[in-house]
C-alpha atoms as a PDB file:
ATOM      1  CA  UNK A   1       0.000   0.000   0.000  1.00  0.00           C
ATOM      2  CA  UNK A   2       2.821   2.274   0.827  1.00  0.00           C
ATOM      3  CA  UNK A   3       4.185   1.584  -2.448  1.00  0.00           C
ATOM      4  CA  UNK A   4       1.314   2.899  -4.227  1.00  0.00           C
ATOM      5  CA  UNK A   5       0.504   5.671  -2.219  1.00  0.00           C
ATOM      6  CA  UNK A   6       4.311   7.193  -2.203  1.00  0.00           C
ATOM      7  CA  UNK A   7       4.988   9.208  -5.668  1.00  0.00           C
ATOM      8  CA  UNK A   8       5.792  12.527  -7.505  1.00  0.00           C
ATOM      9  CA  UNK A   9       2.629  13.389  -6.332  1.00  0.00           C
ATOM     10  CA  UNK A  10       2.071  11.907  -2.614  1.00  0.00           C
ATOM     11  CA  UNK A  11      -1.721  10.646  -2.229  1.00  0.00           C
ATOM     12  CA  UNK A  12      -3.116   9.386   1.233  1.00  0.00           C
ATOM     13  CA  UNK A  13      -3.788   6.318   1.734  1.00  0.00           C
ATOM     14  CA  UNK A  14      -7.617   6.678   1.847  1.00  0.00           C
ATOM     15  CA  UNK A  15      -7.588   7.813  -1.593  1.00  0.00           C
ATOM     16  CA  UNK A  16      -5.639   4.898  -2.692  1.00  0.00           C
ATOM     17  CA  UNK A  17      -8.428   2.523  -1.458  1.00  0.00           C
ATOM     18  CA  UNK A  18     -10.873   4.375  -2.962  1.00  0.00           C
ATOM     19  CA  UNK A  19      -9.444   4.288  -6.113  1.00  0.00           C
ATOM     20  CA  UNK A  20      -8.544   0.867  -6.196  1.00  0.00           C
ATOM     21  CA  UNK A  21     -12.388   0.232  -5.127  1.00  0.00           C
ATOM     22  CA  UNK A  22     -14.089   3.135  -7.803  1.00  0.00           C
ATOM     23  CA  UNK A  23     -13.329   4.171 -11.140  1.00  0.00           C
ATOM     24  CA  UNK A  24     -14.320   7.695 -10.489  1.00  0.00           C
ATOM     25  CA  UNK A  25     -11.766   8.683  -8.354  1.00  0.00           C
ATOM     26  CA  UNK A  26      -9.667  11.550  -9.405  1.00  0.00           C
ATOM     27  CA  UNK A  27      -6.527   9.609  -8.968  1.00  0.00           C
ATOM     28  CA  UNK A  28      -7.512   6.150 -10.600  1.00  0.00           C
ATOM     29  CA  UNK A  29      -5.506   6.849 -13.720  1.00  0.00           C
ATOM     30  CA  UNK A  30      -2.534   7.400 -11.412  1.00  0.00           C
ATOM     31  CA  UNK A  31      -3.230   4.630  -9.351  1.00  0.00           C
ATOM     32  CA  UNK A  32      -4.284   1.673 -11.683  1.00  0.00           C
ATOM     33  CA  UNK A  33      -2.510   2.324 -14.896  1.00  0.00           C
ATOM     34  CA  UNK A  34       1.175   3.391 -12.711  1.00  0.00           C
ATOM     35  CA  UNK A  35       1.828   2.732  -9.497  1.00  0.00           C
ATOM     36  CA  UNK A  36      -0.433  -0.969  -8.913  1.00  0.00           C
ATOM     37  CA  UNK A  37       1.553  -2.223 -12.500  1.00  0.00           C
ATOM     38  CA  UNK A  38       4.577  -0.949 -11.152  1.00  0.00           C
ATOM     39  CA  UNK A  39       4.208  -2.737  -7.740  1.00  0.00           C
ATOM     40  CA  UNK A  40       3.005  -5.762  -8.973  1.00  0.00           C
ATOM     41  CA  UNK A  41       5.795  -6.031 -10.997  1.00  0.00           C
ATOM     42  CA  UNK A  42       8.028  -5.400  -8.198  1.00  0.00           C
ATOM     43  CA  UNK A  43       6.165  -8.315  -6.101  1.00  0.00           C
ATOM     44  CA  UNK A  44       7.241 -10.267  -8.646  1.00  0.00           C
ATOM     45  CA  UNK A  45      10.380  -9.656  -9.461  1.00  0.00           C
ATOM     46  CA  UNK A  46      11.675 -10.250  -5.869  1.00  0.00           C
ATOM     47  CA  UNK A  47       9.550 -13.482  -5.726  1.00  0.00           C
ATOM     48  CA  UNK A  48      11.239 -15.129  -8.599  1.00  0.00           C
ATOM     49  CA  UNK A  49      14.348 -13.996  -7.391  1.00  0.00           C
ATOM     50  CA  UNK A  50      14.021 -16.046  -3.896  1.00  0.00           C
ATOM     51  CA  UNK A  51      13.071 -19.123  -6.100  1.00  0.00           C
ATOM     52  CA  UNK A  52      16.152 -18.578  -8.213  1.00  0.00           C
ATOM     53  CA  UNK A  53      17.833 -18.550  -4.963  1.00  0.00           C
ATOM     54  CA  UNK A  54      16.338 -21.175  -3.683  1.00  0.00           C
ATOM     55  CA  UNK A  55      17.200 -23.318  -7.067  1.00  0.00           C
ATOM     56  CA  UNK A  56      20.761 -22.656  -6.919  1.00  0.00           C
ATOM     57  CA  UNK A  57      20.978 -23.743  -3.113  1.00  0.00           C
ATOM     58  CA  UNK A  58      19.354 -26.912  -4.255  1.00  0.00           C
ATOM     59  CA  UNK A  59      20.836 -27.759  -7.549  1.00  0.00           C
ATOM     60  CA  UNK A  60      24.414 -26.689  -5.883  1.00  0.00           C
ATOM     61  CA  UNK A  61      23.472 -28.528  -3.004  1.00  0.00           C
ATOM     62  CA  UNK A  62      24.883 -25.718  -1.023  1.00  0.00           C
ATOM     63  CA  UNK A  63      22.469 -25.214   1.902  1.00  0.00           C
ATOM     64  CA  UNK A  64      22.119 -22.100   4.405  1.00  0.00           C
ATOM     65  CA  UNK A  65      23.998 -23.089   7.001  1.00  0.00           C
ATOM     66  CA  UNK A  66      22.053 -23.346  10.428  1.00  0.00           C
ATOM     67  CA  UNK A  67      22.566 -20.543  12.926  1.00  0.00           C
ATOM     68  CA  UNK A  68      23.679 -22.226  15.903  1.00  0.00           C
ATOM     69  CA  UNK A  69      27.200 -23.097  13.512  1.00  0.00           C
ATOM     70  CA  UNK A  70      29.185 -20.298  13.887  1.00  0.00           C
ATOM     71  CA  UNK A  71      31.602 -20.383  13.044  1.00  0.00           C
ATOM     72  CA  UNK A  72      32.186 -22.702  10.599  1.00  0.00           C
ATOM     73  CA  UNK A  73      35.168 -24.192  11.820  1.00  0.00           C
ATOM     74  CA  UNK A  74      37.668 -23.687  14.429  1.00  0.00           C
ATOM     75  CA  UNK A  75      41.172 -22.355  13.717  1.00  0.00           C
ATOM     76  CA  UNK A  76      43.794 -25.181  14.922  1.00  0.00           C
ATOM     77  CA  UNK A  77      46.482 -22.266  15.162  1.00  0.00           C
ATOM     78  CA  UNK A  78      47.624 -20.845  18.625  1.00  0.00           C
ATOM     79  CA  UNK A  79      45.976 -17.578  19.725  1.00  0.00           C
ATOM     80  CA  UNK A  80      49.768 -15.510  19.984  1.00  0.00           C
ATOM     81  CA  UNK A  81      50.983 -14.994  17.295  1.00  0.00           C
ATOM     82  CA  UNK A  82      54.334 -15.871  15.939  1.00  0.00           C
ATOM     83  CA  UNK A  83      56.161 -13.110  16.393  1.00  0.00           C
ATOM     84  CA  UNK A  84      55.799 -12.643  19.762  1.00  0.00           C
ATOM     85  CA  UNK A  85      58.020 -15.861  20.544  1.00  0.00           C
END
């Protein structure tokens, strides 16, 4: 909704719902034929990027690792360094 209602020309959100709802709102030209396309396409844009994402994890077989594994592995060095020998 915020999408739609934020522009050039800022409309409030009450006359976004009304004219989504009527066609004889003053701002259903800017509403319907601009900003809704615009958002839509937006929606879907992100959407098929998570499922692109989501295919490479799968095909790659690289999953997200898990949040309690950090980090990923444990350095088998000393903690002082070598210098200081």
């Amino acid at each position: 909704m915020l999408s739609i209602a934020v522009g050039a020309k800022p409309i409030p959100p009450s006359d976004v719902w009304h004219a989504l709802t009527e066609r004889d709102a003053a701002e259903h030209t800017v509403v319907r034929q601009l900003r809704l396309p615009r958002t839509l396409l937006g929606l879907l844009a992100g959407a098929a990027l998570g499922v692109a994402g989501a295919a490479m994890q799968a095909l790659t077989r690289n999953p997200l690792r898990p949040a309690w594994r950090w980090p990923a592995r444990r350095s088998t060095r000393p903690s002082t360094p070598t210098s200081a020998r």
